[in-house]
C-alpha atoms as a PDB file:
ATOM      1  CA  UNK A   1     -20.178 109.450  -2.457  1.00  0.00           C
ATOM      2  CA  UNK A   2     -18.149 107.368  -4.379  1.00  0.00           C
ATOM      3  CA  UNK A   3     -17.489 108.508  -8.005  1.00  0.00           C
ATOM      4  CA  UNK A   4     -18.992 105.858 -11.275  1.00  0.00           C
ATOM      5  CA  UNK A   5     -16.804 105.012 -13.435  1.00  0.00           C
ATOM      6  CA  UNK A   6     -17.560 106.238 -17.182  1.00  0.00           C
ATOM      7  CA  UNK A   7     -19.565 102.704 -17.914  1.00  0.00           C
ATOM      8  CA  UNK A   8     -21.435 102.440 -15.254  1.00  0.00           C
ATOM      9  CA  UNK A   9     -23.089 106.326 -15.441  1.00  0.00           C
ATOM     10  CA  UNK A  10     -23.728 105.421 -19.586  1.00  0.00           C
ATOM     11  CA  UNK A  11     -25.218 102.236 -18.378  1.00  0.00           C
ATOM     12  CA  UNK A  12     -27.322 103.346 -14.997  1.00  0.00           C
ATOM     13  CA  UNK A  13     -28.418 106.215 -16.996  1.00  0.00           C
ATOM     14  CA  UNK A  14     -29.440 104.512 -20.168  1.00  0.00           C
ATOM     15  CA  UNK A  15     -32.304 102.047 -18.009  1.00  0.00           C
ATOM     16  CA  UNK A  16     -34.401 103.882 -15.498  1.00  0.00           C
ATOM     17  CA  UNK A  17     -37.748 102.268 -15.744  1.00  0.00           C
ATOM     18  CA  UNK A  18     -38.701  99.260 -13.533  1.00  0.00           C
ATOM     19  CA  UNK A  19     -40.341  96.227 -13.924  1.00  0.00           C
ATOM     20  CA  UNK A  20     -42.680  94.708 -11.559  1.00  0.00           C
ATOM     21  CA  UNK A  21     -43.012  91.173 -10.815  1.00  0.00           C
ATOM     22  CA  UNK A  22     -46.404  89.655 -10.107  1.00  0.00           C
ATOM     23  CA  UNK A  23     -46.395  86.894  -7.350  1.00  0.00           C
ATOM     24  CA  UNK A  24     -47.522  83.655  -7.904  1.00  0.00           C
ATOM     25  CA  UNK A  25     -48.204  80.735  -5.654  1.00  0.00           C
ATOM     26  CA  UNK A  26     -46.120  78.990  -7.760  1.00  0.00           C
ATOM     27  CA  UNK A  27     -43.106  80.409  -7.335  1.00  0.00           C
ATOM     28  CA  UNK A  28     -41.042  80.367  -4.192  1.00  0.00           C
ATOM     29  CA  UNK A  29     -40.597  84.311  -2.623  1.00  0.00           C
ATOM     30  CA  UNK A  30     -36.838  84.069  -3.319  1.00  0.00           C
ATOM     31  CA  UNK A  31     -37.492  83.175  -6.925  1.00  0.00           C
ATOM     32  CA  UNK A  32     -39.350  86.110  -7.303  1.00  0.00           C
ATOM     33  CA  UNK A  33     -36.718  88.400  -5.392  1.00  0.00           C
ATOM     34  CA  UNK A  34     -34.253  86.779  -8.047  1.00  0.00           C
ATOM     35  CA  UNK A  35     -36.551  87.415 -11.052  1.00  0.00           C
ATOM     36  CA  UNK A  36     -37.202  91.388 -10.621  1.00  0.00           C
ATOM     37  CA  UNK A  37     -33.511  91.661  -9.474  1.00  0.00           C
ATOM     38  CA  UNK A  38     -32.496  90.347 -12.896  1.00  0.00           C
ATOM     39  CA  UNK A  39     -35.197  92.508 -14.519  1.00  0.00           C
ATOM     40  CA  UNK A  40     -34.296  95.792 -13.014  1.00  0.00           C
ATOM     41  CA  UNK A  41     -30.818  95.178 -13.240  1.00  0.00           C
ATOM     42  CA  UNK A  42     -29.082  97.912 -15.993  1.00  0.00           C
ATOM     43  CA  UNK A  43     -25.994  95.452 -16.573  1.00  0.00           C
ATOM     44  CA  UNK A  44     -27.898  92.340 -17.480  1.00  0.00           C
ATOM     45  CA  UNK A  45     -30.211  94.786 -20.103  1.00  0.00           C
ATOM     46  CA  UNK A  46     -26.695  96.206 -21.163  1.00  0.00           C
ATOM     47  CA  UNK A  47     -25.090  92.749 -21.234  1.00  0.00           C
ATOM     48  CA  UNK A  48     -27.265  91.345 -23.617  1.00  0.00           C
ATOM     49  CA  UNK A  49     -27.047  94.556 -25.640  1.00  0.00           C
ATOM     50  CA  UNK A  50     -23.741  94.179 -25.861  1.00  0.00           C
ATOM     51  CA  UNK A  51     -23.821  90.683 -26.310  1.00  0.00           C
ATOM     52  CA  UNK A  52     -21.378  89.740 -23.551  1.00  0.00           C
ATOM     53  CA  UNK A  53     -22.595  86.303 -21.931  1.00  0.00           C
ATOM     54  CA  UNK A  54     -22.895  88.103 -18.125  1.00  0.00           C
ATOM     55  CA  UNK A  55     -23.310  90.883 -16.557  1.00  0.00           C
ATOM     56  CA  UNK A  56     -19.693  90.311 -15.214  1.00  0.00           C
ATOM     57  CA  UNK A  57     -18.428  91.355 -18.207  1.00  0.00           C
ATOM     58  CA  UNK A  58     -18.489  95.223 -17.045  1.00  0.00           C
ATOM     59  CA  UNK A  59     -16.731  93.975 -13.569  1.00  0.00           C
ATOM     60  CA  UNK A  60     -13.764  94.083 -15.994  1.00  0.00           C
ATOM     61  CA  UNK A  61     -14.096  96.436 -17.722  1.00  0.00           C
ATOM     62  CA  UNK A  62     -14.364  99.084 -14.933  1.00  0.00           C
ATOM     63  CA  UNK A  63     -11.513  97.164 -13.134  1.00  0.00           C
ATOM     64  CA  UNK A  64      -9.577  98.202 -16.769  1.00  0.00           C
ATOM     65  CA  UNK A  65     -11.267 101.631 -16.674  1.00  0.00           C
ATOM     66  CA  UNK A  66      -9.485 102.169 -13.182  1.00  0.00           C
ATOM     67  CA  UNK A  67      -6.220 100.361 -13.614  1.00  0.00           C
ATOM     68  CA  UNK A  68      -5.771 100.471 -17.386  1.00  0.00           C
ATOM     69  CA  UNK A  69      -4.272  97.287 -17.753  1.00  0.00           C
ATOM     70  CA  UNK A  70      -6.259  95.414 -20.566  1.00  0.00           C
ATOM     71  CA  UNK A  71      -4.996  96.358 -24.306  1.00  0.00           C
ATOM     72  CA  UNK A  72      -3.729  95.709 -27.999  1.00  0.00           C
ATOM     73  CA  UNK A  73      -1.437  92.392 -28.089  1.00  0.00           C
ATOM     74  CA  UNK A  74      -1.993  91.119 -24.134  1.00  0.00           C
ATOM     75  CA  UNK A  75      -1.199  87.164 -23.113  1.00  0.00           C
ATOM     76  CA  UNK A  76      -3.724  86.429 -20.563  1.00  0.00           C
ATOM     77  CA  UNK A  77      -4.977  83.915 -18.455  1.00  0.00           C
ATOM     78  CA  UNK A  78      -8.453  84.030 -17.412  1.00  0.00           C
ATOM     79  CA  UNK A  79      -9.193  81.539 -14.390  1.00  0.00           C
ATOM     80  CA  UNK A  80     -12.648  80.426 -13.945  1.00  0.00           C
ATOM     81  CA  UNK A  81     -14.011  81.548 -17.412  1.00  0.00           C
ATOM     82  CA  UNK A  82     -17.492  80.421 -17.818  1.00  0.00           C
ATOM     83  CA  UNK A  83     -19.941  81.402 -19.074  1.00  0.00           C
ATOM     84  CA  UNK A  84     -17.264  83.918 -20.764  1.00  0.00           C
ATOM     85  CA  UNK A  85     -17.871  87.225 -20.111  1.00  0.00           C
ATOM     86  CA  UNK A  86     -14.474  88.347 -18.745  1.00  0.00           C
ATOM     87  CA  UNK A  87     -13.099  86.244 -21.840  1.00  0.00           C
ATOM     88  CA  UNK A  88     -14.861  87.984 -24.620  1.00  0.00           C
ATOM     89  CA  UNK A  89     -13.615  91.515 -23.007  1.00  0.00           C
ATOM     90  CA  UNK A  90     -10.098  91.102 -22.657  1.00  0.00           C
ATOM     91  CA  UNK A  91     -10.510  89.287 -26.742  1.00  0.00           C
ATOM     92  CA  UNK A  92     -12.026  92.610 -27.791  1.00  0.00           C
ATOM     93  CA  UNK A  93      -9.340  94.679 -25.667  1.00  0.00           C
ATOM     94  CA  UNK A  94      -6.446  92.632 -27.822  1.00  0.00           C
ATOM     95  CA  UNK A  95      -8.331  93.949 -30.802  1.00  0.00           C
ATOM     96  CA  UNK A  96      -6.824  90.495 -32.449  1.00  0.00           C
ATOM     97  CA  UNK A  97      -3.689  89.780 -31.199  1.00  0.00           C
ATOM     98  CA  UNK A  98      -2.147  88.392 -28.223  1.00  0.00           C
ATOM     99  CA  UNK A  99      -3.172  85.488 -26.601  1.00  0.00           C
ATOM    100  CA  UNK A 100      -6.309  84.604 -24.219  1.00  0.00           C
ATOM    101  CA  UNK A 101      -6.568  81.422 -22.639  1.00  0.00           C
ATOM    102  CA  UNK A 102      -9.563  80.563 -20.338  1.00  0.00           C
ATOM    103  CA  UNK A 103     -10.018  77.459 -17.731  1.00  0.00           C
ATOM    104  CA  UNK A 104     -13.003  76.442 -15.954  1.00  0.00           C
ATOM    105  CA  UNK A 105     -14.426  73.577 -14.853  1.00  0.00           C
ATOM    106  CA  UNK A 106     -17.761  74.141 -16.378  1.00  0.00           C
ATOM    107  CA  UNK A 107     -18.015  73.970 -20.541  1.00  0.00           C
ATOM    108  CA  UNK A 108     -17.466  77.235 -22.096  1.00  0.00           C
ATOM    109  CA  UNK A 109     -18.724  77.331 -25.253  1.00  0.00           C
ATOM    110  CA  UNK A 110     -16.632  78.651 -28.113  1.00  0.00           C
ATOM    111  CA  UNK A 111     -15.576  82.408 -28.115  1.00  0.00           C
ATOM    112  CA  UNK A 112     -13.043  83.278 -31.441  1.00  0.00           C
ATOM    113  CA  UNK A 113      -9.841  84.552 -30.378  1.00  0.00           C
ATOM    114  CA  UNK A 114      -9.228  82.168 -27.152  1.00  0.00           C
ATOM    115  CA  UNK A 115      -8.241  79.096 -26.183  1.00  0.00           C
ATOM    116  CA  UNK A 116     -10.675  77.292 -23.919  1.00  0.00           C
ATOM    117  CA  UNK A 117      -9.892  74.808 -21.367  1.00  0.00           C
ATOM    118  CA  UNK A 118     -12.527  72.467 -19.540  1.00  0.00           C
ATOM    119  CA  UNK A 119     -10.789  71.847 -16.459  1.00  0.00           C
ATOM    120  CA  UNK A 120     -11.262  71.826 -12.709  1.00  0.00           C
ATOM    121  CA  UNK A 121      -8.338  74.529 -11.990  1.00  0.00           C
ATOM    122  CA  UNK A 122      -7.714  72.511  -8.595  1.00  0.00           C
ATOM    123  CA  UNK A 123      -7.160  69.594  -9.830  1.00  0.00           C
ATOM    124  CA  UNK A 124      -3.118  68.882  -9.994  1.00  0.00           C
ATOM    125  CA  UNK A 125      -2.230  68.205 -13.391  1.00  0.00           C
ATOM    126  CA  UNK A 126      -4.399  71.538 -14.420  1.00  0.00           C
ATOM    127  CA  UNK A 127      -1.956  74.491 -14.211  1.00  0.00           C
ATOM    128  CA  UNK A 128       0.621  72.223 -16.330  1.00  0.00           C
ATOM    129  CA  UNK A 129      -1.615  71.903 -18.359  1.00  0.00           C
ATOM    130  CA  UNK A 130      -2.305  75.900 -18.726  1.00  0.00           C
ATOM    131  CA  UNK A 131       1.259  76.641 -19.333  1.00  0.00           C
ATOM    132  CA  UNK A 132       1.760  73.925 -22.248  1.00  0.00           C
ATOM    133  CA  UNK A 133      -1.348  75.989 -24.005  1.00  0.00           C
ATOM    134  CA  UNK A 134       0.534  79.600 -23.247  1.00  0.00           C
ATOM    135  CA  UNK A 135       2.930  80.867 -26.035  1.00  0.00           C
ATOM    136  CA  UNK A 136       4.993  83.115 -23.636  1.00  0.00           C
ATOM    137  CA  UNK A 137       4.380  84.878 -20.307  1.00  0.00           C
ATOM    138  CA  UNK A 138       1.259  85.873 -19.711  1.00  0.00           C
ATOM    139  CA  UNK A 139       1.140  89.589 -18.823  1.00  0.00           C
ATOM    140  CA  UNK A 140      -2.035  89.247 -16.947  1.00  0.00           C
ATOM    141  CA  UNK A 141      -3.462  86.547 -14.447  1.00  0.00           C
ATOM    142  CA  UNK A 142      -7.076  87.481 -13.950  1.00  0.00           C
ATOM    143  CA  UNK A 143      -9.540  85.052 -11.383  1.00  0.00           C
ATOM    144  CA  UNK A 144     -13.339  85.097 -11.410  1.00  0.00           C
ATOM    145  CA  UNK A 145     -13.139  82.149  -9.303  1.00  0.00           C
ATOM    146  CA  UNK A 146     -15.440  81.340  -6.296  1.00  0.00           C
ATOM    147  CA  UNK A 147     -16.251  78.263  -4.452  1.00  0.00           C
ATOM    148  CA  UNK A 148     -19.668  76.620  -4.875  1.00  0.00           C
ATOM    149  CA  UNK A 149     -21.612  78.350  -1.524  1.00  0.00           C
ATOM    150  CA  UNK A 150     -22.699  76.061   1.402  1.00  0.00           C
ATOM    151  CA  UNK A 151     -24.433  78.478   3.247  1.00  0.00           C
ATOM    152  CA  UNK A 152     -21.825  78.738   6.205  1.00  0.00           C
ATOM    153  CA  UNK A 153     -20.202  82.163   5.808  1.00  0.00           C
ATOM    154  CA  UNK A 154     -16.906  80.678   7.290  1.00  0.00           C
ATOM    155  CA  UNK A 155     -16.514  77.615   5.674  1.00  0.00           C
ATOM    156  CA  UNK A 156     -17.668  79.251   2.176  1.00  0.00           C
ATOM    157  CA  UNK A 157     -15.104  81.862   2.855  1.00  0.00           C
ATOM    158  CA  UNK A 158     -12.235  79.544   3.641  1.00  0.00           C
ATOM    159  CA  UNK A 159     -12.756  78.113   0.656  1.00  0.00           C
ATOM    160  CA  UNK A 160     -13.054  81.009  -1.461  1.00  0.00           C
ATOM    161  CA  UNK A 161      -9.715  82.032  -0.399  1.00  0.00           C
ATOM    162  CA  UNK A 162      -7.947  78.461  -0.940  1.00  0.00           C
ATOM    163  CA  UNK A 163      -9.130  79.473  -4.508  1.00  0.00           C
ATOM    164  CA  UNK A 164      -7.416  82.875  -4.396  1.00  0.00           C
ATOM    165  CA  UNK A 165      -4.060  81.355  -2.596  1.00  0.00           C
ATOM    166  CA  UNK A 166      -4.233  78.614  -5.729  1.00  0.00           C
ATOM    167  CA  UNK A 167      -4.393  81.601  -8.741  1.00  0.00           C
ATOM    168  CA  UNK A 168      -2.036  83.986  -7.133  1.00  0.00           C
ATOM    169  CA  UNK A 169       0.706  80.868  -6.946  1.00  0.00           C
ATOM    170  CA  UNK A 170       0.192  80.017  -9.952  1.00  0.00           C
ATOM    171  CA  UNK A 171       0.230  83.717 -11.454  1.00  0.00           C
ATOM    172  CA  UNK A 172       3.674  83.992  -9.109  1.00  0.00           C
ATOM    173  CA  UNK A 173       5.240  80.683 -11.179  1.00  0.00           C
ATOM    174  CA  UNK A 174       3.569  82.304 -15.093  1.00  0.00           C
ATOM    175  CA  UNK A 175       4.025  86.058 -14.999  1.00  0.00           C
ATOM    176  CA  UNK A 176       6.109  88.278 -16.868  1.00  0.00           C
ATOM    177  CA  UNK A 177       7.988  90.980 -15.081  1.00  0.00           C
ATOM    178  CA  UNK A 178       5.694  93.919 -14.961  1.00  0.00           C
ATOM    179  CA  UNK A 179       2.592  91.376 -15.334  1.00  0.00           C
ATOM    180  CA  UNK A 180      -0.768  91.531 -13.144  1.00  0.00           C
ATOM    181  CA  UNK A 181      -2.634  89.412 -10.773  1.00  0.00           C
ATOM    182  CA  UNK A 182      -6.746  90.032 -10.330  1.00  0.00           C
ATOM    183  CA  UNK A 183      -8.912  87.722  -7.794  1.00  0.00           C
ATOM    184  CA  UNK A 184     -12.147  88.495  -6.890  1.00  0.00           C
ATOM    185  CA  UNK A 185     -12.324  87.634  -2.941  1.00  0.00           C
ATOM    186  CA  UNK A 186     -14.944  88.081   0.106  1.00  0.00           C
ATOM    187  CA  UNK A 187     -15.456  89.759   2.774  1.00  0.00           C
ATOM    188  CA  UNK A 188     -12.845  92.206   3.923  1.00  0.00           C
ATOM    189  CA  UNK A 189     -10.482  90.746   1.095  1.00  0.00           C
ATOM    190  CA  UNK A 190      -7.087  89.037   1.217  1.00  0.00           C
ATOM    191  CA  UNK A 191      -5.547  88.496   4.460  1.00  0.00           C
ATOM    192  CA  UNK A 192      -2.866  87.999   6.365  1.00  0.00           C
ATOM    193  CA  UNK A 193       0.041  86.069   4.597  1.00  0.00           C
ATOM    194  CA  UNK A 194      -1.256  86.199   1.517  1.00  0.00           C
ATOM    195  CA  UNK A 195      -1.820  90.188   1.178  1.00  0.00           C
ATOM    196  CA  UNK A 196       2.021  90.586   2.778  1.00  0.00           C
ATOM    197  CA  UNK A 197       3.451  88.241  -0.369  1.00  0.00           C
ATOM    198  CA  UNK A 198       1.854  89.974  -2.832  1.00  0.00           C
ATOM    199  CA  UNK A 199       2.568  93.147  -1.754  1.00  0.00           C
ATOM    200  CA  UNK A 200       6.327  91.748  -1.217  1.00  0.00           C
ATOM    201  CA  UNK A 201       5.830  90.640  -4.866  1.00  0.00           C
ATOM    202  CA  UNK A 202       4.357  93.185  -6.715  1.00  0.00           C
ATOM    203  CA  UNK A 203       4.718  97.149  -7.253  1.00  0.00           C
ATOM    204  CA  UNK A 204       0.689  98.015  -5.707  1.00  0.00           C
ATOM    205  CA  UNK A 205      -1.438  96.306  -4.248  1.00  0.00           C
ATOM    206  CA  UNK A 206      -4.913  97.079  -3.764  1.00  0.00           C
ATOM    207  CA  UNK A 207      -8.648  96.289  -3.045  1.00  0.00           C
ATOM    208  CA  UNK A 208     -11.483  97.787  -5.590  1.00  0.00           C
ATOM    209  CA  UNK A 209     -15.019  97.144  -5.790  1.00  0.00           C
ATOM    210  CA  UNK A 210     -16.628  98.138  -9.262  1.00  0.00           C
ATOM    211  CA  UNK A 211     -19.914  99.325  -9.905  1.00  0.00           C
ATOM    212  CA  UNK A 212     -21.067  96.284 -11.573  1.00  0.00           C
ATOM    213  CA  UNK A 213     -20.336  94.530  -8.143  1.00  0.00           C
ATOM    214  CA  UNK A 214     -23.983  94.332  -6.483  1.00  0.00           C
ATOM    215  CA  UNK A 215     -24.117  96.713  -3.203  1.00  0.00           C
ATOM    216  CA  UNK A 216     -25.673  93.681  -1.026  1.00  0.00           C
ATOM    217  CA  UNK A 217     -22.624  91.116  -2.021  1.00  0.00           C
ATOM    218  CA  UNK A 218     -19.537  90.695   0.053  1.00  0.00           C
ATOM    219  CA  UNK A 219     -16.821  90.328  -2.980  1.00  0.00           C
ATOM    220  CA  UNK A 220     -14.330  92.716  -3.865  1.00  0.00           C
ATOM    221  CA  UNK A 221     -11.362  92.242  -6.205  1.00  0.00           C
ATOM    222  CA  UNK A 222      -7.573  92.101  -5.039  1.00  0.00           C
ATOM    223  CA  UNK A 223      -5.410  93.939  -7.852  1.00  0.00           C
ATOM    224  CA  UNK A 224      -1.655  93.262  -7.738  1.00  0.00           C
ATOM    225  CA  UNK A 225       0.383  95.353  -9.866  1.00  0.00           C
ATOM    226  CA  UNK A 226       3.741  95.504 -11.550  1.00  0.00           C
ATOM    227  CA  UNK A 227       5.035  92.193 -10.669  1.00  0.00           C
ATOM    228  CA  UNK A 228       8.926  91.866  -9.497  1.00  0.00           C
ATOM    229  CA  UNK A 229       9.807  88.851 -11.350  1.00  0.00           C
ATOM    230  CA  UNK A 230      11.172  85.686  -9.974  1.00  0.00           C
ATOM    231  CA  UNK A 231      14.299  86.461 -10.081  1.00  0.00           C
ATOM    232  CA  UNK A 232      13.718  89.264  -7.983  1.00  0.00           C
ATOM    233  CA  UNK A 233      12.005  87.340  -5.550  1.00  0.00           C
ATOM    234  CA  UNK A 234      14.486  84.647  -5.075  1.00  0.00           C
ATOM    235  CA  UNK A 235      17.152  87.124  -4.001  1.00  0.00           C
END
């Protein structure tokens, strides 16, 4: 059995009871299936504890809690922000310094400490756009990013991964020497020429699915360590 990290046994051990959902005819079946999911779900209670804007938030943080890569001082660049859970953690981790800079194309609304961008990330002007906002190199590309589903496991999965190919390029072009790449993918993660650059490019590289990631979903997170620099990669 695979061992919690130290967040998830505080939180899966801090709400045990259940709540039960009375049907209505109403309410759709699914709706329902959503509602009780939500309500017996430990990191949506602990979220809003916390006051982090989504359950996502702890992704990150056990992702740190493994790799130890968040802390004191960081430049980061968090792709697909909203609603701002991954922001407001790797804010707290810089304990006020450092630099956080968040895109998405959905409004996030203000979090103190980062610089937030309303932007499709696709769209071509938008990584130019990132790097005039960035005071130095970042040390840390992170990507929450997923396409909108269509309900055709291939198609939704190609486009996932155009996603993926789009952060880790631009992470390749913004990255300090030493810096890290994170992208949530699907699946059985990255493949094929993508998986062989990065681990051309980068000290590690490795799949990891946190706790907070729900047992019935597909997505994993690709974690690219200790990047070799441009330079490096040119020769």
């Amino acid at each position: 059995m695979k061992k919690l990290t130290k967040s998830a046994k505080e939180i899966t051990g801090r709400h045990a009871l259940s709540v039960r959902v009375k049907t209505s005819k109403f309410k759709k079946k699914s709706s329902n299936q959503w509602l009780a999911r939500q309500l017996n779900d430990p990191y949506v209670a602990e979220a809003q504890r916390q006051g982090y804007r989504s359950r996502a938030a702890f992704k990150l943080i056990q992702l740190d809690e493994k790799f130890k890569f968040l802390g004191k001082g960081k430049t980061i660049v968090d792709l697909g922000c909203a609603p701002g859970g991954w922001t407001q953690v790797a804010v707290a981790r810089n304990k006020g310094r450092g630099q956080v800079v968040g895109i998405d194309i959905l409004e996030t609304k203000y979090i103190d400490g980062a610089t937030l961008l309303c932007q499709d990330f696709t769209d071509e002007e938008a990584p130019q756009m990132l790097k005039d906002m960035l005071k130095g190199e970042p040390d840390i590309v992170m990507s929450d990013m997923a396409a909108n589903t269509t309900g055709h496991q291939q198609t939704d999965h190609l486009r996932t991964i155009g996603l993926v190919e789009l952060a880790y390029e631009f992470a390749k072009e913004v990255l300090a020497k030493g810096g890290i790449f994170i992208a949530k993918v699907f699946q059985g993660g990255a493949e094929g020429e993508l998986l062989a650059d990065a681990k051309k490019n980068f000290q590690k590289v490795v799949h990891f699915k946190p706790d907070a990631s729900r047992k019935q979903s597909p997505e994993t997170y690709l974690v690219a360590l200790g990047y070799k620099g441009r330079c490096e990669n040119k020769a």
